[in-house]
C-alpha atoms as a PDB file:
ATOM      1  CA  UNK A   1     159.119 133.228  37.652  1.00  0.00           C
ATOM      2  CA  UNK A   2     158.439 134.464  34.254  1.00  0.00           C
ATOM      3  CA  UNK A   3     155.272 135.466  33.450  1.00  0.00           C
ATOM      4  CA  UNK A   4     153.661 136.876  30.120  1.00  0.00           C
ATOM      5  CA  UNK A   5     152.288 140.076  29.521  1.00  0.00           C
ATOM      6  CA  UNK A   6     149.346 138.785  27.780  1.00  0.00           C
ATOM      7  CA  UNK A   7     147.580 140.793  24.684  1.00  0.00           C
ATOM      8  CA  UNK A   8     143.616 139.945  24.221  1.00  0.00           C
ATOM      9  CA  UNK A   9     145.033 138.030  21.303  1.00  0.00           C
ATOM     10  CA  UNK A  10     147.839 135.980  23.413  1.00  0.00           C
ATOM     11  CA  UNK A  11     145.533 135.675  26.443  1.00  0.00           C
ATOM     12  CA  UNK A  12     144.156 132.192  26.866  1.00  0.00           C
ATOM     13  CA  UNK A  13     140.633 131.623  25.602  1.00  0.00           C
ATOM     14  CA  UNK A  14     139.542 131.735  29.405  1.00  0.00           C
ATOM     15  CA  UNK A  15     140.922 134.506  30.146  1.00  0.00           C
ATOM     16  CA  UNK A  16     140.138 136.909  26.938  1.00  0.00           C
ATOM     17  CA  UNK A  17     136.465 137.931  28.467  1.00  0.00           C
ATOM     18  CA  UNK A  18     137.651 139.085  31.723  1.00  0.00           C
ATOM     19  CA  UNK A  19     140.595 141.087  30.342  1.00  0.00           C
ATOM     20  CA  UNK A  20     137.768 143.048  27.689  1.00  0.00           C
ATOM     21  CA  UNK A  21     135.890 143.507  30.441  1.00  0.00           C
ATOM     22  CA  UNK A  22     138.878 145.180  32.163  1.00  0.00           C
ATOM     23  CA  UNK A  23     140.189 147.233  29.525  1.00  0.00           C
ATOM     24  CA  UNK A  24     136.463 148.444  28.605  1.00  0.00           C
ATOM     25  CA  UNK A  25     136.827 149.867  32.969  1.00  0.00           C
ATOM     26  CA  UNK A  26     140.193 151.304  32.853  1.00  0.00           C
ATOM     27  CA  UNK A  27     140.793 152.160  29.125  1.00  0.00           C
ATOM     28  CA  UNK A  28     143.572 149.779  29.270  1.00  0.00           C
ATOM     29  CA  UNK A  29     144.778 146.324  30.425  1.00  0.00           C
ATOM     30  CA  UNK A  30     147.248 146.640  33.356  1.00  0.00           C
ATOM     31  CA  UNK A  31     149.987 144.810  32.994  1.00  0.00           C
ATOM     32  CA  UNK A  32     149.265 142.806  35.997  1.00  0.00           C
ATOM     33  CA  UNK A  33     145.969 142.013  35.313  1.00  0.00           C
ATOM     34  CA  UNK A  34     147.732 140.739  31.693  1.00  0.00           C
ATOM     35  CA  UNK A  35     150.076 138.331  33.225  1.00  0.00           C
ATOM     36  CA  UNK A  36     148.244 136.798  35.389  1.00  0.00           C
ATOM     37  CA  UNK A  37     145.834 135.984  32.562  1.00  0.00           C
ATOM     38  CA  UNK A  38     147.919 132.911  32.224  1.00  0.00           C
ATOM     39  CA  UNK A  39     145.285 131.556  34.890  1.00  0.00           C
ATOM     40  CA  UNK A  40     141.983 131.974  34.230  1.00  0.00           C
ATOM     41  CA  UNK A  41     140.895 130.783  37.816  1.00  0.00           C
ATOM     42  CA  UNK A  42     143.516 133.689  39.156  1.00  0.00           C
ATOM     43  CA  UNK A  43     142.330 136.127  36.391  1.00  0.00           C
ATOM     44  CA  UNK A  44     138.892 135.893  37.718  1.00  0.00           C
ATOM     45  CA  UNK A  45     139.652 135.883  40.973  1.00  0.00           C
ATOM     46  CA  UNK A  46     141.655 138.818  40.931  1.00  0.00           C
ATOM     47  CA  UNK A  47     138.862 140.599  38.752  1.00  0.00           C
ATOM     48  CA  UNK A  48     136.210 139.881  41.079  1.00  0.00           C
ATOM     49  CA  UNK A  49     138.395 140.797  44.375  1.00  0.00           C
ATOM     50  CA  UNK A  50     139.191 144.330  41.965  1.00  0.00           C
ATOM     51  CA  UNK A  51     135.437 145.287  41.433  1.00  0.00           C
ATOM     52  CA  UNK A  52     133.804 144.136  44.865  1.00  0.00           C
ATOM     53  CA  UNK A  53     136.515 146.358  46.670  1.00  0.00           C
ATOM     54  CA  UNK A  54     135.551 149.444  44.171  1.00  0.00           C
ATOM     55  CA  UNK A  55     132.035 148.220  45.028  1.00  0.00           C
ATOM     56  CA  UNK A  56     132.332 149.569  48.647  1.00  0.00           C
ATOM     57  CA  UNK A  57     131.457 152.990  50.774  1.00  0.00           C
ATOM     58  CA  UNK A  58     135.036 153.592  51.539  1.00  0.00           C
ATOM     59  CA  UNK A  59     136.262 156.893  49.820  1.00  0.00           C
ATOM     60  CA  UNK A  60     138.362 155.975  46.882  1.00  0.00           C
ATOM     61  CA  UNK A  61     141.495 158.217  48.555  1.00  0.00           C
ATOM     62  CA  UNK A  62     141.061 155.529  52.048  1.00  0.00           C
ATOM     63  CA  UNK A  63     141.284 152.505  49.335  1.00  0.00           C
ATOM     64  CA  UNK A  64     144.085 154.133  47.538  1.00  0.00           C
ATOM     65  CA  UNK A  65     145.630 155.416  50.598  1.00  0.00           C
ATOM     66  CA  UNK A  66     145.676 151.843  51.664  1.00  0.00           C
ATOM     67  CA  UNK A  67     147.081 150.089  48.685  1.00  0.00           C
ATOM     68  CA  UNK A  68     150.030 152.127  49.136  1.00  0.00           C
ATOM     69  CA  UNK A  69     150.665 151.254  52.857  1.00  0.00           C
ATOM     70  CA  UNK A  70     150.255 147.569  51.594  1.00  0.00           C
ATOM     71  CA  UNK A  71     152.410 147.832  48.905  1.00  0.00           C
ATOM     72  CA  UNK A  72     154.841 149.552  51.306  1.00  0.00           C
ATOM     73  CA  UNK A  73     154.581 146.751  53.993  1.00  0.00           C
ATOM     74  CA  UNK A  74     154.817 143.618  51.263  1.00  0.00           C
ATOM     75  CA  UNK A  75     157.786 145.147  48.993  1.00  0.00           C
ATOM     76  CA  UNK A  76     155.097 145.451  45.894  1.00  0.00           C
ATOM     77  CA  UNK A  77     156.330 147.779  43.759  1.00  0.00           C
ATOM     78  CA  UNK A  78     153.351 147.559  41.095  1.00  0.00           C
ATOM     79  CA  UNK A  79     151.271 148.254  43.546  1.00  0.00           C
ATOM     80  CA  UNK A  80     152.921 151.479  45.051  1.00  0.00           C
ATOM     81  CA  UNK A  81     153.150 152.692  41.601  1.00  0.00           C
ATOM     82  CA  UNK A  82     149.930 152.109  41.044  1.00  0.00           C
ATOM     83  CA  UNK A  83     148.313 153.549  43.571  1.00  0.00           C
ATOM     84  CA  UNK A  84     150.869 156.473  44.027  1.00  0.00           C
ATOM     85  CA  UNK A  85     149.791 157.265  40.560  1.00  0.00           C
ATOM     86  CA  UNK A  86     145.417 157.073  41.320  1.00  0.00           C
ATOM     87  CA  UNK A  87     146.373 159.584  44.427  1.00  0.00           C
ATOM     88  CA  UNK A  88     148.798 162.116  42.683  1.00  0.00           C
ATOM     89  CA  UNK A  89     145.433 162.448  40.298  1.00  0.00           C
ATOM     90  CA  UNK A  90     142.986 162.663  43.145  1.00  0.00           C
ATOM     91  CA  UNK A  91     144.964 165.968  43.886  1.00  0.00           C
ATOM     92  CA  UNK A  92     147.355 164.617  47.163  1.00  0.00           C
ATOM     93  CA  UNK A  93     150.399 166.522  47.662  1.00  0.00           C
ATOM     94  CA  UNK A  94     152.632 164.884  46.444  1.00  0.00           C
ATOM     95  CA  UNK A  95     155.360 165.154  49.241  1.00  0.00           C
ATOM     96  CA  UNK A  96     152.165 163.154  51.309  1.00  0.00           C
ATOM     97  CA  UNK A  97     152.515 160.823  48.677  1.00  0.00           C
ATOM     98  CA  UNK A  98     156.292 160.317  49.200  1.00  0.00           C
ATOM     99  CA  UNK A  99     155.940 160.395  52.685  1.00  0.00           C
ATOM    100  CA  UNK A 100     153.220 157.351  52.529  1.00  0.00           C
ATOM    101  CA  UNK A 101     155.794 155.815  49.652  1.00  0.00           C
ATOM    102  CA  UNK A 102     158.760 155.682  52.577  1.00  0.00           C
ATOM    103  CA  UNK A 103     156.660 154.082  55.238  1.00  0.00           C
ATOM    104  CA  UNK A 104     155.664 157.128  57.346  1.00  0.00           C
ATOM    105  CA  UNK A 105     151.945 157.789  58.069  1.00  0.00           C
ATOM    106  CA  UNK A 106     150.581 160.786  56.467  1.00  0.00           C
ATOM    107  CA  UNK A 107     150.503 164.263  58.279  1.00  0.00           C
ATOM    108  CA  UNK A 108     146.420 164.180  58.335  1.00  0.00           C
ATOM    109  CA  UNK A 109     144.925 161.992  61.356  1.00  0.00           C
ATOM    110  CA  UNK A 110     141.958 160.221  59.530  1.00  0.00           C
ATOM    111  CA  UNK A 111     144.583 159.110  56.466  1.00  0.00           C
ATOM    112  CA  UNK A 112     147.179 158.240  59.188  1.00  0.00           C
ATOM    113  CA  UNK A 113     144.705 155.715  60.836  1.00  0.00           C
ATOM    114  CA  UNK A 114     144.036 154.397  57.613  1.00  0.00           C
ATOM    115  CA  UNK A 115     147.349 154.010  56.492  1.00  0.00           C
ATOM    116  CA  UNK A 116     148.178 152.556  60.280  1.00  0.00           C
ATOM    117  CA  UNK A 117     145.794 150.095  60.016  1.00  0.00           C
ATOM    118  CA  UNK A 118     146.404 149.036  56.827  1.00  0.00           C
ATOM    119  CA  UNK A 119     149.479 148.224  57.215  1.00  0.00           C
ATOM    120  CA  UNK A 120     149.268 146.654  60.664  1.00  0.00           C
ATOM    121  CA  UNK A 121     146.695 144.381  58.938  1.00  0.00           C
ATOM    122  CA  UNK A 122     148.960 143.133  56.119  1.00  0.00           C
ATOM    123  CA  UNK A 123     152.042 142.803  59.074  1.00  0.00           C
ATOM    124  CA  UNK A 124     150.396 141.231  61.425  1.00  0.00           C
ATOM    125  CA  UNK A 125     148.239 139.373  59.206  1.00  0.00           C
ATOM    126  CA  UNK A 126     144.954 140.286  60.634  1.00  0.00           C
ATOM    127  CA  UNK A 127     145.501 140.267  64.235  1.00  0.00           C
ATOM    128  CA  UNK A 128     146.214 144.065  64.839  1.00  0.00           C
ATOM    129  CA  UNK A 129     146.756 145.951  67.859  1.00  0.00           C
ATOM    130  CA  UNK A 130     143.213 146.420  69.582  1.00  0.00           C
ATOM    131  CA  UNK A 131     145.209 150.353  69.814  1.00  0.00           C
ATOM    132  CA  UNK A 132     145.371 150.755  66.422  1.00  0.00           C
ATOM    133  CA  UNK A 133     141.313 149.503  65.600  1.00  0.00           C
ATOM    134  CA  UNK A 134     140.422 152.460  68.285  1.00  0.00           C
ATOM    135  CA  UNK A 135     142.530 155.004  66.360  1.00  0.00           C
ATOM    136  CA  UNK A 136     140.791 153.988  63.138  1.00  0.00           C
ATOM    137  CA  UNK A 137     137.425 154.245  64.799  1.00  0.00           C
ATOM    138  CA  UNK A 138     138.305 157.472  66.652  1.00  0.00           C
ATOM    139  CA  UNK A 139     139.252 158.782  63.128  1.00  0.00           C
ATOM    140  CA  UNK A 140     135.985 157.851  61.316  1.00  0.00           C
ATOM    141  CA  UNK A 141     136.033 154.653  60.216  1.00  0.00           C
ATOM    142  CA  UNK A 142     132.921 151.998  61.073  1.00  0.00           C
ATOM    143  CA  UNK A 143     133.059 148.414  61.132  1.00  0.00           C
ATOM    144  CA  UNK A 144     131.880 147.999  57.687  1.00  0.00           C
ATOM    145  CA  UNK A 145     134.715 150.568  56.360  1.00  0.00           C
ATOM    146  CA  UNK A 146     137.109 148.670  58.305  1.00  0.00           C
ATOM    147  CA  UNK A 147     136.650 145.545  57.014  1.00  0.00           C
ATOM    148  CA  UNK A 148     136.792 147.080  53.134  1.00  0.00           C
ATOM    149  CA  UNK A 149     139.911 148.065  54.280  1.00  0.00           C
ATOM    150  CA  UNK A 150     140.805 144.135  54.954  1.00  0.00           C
ATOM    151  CA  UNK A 151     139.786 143.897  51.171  1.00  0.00           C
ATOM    152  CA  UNK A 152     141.621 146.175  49.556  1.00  0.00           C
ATOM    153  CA  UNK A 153     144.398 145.331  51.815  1.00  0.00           C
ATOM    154  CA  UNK A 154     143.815 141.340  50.427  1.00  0.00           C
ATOM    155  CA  UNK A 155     143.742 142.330  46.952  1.00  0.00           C
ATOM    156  CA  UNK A 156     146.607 144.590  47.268  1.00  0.00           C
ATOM    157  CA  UNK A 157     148.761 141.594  49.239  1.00  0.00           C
ATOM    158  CA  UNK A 158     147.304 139.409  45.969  1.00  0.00           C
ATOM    159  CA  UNK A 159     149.101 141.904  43.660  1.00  0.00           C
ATOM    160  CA  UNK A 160     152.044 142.031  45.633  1.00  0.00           C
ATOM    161  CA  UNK A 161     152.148 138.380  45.827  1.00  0.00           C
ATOM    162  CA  UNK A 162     152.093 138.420  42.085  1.00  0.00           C
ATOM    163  CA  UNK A 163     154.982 141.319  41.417  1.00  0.00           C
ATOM    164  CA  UNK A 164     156.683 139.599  43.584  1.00  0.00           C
ATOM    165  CA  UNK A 165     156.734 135.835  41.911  1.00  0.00           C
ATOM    166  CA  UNK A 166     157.374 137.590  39.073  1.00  0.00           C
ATOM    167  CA  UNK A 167     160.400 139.144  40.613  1.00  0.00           C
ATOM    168  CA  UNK A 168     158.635 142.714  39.122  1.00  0.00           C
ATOM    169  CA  UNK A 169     155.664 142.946  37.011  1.00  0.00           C
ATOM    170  CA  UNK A 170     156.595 145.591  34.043  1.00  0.00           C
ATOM    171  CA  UNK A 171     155.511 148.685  35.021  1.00  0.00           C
ATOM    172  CA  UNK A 172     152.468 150.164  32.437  1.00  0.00           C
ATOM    173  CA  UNK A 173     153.346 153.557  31.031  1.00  0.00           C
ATOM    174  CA  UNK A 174     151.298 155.551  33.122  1.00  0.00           C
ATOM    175  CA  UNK A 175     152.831 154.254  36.790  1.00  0.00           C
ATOM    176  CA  UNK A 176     156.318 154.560  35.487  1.00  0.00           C
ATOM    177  CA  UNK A 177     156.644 158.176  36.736  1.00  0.00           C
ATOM    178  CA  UNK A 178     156.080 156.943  40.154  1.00  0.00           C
ATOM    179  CA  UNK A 179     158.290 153.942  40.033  1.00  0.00           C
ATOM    180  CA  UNK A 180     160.406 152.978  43.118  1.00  0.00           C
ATOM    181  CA  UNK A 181     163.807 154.228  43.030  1.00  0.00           C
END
């Protein structure tokens, strides 16, 4: 399916708020965010699924840490750009990064369980190994964290979902470094 990179100026009237409202967060619009601006309803959707999981306890490297076993497990390559990109500036290795980017847990414990249940999540499509939940518990992670991990894990499917249909969303400048190959 083709879909638009919309501009504020191309977006439709609907839309035009929510994308300000992005760009005056990030700096910029992402390129997903701009084609899916063709919907309203999904534009506002995905911007309220975007700030209530940023709205959570869990540490921004769990979220991120997350998105890329998602994007991993659903073939979204926006999304392991993207968040490939948000950990390379949170200071992970980057051959952690790479590791996480070819489906292999990372080498610490806690972001192994994390990255273990994300994916198992997305997979399985919520009904993960009662094995895996104790691992993610043993390694830190309450109730309440796991479940923000079942959001970023549904808005990271949502983006996937989207690169997908679109058979590839462009790629914004700044994630283009850590593009699949």
């Amino acid at each position: 399916m083709d879909l638009k990179i919309h501009t504020l100026d191309t977006a439709p009237a609907g839309s035009r708020e929510l994308l300000e409202g992005i760009k005056g967060e990030l700096g910029f619009v992402p390129n997903l965010a701009a084609s899916v601006a063709e919907s309203p309803a999904l534009l506002a959707g995905f911007d309220g699924l975007r700030r209530a999981v940023h709205s959570g306890e869990l540490p921004a490297a769990d979220r991120e840490i997350a998105g890329v076993a998602v994007g991993v497990a659903v073939d979204n390559a926006y999304g392991v750009a993207f968040h490939s990109t948000v950990l390379a500036g949170r200071g992970v290795d980057d051959a952690e990064i790479e590791r996480m980017r070819s489906g292999s847990e990372p080498s610490d414990p806690h972001c192994a369980a994390v990255y273990a249940l994300a994916r198992e999540i997305v997979v399985s499509r919520g009904k993960a190994d009662p094995a895996t939940i104790a691992r993610a518990i043993a390694a830190g992670l309450t109730p309440a964290l796991i479940l923000e991990i079942v959001a970023e894990c549904t808005f990271a499917g949502l983006v996937g979902v989207v690169d997908n249909l679109a058979d590839r969303v462009e790629l914004d400048e700044p994630f283009v470094p850590r593009a699949s190959t």
